[in-house]
Protein backbone atom coordinates (compact mmCIF):
# COMPACT_ATOMS: atom_id res chain seq x y z
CA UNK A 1 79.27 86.78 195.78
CA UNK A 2 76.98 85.29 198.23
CA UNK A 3 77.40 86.96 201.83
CA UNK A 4 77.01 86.07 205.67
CA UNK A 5 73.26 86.97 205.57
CA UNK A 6 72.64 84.96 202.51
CA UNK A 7 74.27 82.21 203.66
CA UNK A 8 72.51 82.57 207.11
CA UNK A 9 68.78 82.76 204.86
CA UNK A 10 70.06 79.58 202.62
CA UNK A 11 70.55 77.14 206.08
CA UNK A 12 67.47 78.62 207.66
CA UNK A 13 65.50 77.39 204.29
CA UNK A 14 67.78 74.16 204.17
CA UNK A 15 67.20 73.22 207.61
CA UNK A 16 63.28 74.48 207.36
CA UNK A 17 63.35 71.40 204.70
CA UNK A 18 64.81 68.47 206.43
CA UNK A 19 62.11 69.45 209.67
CA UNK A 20 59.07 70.01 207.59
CA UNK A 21 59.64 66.91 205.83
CA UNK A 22 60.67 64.35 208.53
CA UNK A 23 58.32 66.49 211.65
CA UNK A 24 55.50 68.39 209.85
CA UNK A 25 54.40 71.41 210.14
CA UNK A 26 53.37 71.56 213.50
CA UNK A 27 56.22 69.01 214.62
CA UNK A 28 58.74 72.02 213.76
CA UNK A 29 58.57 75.00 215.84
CA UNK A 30 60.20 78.03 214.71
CA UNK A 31 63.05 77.67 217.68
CA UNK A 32 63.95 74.35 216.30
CA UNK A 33 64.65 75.81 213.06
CA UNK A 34 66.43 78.44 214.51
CA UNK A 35 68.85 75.79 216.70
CA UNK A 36 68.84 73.36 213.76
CA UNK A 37 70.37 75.97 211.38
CA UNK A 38 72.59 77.47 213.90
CA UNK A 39 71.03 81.10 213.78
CA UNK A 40 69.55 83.02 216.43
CA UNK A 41 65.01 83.22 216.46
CA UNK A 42 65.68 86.72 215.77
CA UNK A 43 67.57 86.25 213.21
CA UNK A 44 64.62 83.76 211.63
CA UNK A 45 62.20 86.47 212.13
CA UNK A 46 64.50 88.56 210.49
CA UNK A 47 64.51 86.61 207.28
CA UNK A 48 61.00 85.06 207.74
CA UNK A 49 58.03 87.03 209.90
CA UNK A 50 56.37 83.76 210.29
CA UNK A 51 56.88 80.02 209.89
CA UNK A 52 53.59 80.58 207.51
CA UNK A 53 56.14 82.84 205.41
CA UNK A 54 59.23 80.51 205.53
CA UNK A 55 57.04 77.20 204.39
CA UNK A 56 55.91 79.76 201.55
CA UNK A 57 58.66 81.21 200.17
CA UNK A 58 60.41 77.28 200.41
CA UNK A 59 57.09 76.33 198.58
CA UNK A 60 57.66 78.72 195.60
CA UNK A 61 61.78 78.04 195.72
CA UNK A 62 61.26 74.37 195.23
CA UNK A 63 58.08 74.61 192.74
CA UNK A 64 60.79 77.12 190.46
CA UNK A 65 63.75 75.14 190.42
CA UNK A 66 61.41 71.53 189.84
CA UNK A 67 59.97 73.81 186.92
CA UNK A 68 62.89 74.99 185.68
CA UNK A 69 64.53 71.86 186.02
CA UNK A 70 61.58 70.33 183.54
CA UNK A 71 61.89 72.88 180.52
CA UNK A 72 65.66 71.97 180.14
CA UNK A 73 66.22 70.91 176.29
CA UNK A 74 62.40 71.32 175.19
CA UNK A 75 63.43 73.46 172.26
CA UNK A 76 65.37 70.29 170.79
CA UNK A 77 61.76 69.15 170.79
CA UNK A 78 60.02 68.85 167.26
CA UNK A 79 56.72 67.14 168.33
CA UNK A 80 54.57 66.71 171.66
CA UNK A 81 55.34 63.52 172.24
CA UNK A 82 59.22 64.22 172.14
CA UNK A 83 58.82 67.57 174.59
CA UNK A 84 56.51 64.80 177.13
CA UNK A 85 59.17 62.06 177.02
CA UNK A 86 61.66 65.59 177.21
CA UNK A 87 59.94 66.44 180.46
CA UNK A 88 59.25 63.07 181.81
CA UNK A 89 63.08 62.49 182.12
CA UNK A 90 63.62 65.61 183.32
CA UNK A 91 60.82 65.72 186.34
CA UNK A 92 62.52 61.82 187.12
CA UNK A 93 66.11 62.96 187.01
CA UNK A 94 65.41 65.89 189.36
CA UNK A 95 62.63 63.97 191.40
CA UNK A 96 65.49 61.58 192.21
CA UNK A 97 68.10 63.85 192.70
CA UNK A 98 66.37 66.22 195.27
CA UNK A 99 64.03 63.72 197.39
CA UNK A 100 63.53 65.95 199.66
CA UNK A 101 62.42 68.61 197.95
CA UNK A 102 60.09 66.10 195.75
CA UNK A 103 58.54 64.79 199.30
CA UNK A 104 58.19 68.73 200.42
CA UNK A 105 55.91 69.33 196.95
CA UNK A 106 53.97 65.72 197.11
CA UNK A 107 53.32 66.97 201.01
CA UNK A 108 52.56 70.04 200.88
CA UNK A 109 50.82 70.01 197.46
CA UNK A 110 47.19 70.38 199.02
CA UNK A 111 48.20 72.01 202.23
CA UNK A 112 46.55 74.52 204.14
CA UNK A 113 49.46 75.34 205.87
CA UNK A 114 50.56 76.57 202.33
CA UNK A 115 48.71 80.41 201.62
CA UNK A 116 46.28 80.36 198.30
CA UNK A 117 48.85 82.99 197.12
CA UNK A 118 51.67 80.77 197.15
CA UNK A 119 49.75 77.75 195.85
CA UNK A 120 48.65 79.70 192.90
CA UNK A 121 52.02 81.21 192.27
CA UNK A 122 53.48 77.76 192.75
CA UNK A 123 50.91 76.14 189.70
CA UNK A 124 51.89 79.54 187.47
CA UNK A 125 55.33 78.01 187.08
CA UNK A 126 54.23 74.93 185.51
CA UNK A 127 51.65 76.94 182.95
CA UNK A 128 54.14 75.53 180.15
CA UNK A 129 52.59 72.52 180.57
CA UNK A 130 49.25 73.18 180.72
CA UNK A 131 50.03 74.80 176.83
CA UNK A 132 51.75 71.64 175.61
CA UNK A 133 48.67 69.45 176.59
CA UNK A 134 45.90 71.88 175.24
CA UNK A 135 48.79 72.30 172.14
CA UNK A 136 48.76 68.41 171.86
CA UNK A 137 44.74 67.76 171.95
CA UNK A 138 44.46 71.03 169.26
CA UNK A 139 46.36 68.67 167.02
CA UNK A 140 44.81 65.34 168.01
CA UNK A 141 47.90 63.99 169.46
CA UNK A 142 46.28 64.23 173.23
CA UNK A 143 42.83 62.81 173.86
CA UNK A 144 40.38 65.43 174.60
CA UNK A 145 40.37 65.21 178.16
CA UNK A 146 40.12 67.55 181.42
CA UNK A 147 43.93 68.90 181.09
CA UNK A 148 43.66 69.06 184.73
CA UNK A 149 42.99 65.26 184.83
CA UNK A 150 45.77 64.82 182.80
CA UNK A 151 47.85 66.27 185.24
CA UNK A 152 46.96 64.31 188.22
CA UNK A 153 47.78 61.02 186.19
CA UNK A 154 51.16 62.01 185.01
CA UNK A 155 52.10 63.23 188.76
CA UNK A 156 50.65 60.31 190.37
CA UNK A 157 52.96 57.72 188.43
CA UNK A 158 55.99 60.19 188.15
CA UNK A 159 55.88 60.06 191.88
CA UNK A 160 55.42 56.09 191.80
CA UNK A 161 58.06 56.03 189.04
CA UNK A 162 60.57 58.68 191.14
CA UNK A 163 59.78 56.26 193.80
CA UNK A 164 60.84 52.57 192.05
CA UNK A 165 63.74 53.96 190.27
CA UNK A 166 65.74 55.19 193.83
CA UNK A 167 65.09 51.32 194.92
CA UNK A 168 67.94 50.22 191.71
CA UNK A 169 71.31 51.11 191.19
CA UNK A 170 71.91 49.55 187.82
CA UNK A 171 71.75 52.34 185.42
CA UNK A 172 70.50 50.27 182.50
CA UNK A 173 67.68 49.11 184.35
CA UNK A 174 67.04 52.63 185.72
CA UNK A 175 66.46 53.91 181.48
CA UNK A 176 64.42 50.94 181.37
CA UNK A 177 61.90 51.47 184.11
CA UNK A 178 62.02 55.70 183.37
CA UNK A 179 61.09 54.86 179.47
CA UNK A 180 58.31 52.37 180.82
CA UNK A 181 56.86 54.61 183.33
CA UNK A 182 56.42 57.10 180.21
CA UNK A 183 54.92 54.77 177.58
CA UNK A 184 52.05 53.75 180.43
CA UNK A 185 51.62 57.75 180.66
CA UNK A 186 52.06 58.21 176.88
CA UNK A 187 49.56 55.48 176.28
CA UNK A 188 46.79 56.88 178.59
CA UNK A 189 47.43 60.40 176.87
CA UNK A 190 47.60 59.55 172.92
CA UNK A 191 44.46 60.48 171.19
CA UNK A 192 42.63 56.90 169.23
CA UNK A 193 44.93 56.45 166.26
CA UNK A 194 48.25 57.91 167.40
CA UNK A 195 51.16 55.55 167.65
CA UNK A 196 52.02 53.78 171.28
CA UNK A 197 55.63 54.65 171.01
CA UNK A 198 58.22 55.91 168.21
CA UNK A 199 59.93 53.59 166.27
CA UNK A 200 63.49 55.02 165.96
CA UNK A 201 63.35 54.52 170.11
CA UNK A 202 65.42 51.54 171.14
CA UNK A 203 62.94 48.99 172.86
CA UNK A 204 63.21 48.81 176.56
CA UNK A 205 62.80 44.99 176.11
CA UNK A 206 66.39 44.85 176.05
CA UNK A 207 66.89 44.88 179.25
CA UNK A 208 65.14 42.73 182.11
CA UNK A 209 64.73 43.92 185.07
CA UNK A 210 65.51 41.96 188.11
């Protein structure tokens, strides 16, 4: 059972979220935080030594729970293309779910405000991905590209994807664009020769989107 100073640490780091997000780093001093959250400074330094500290550990909380948030159902998985379309949904679902904490990662991702330490940590928890793309080009399912490439693709439209989805309430239409977002992914990934898309998936055609 979660105590006072628990709950003090979890409003610091909530409240550490909304600033950095909406202010920046250097538009959220460590006393705004503190008044924000309703805590004493003290009781920030307490927690936190520094604000460098606090924007790290929220770095590697956010990164973890994204990452765990991704490997849900992969072992229902048979083939690489069903554990990409498996994560795909999953990074959307969460990405739309948590916008803040998808903003945080998109600005913070190449931050120096962020230590090396914490950026390298924060890249260990995705490492599962990094074996299903070298795992999909061993087989000749994946082009044999830069992994790291790769990568950068699928994040830049998941972001754009994350992004057009929030704009539509319609849940129909929502499947629709999520499934389209990942055959324009899966199609820039497939090795010459693999199929565009599985058959026994119902076509997104189906449904227009306004």
């Amino acid at each position: 059972m979660a105590g006072p100073g628990s709950d003090r640490k979890e409003a610091i780091l909530n409240t550490a979220l909304t600033l950095f997000v909406t202010r920046g780093f250097y538009g959220t001093p460590t006393s705004l935080i503190s008044k924000e959250a309703g805590v004493a400074t003290g009781t920030l330094f307490f927690y936190f030594k520094t604000k460098e500290e606090l924007i790290d550990t929220l770095y590697l909380r956010i990164k973890a729970e994204a990452a765990a948030a991704m490997r849900r159902g992969l072992d229902d998985e048979q083939d690489t293309q069903g554990r990409l379309r498996r994560l795909w949904v999953n990074a959307v679902e969460w990405g739309i779910k948590n916008p803040a904490k998808m903003q945080f990662m998109e600005q913070f991702a190449h931050s120096p405000f962020v230590s090396t330490t914490a950026h390298e940590e924060g890249l260990s928890r995705f490492s599962f991905l990094h074996e299903y793309v070298l795992q999909g080009i061993r087989e000749g399912v994946i082009r044999n590209s830069d992994p790291s490439l790769l990568f950068c693709m699928m994040a830049s439209t998941l972001a754009s994807v994350i992004a057009r989805v929030a704009e539509v309430d319609d849940p129909e239409v929502r499947r629709t664009i999520i499934e389209q977002g990942m055959d324009f992914v899966w199609n820039g990934l497939r090795a010459e020769g693999v199929p565009r898309e599985k058959k026994s998936r119902r076509s997104t055609r189906e449904t227009v989107i306004p």
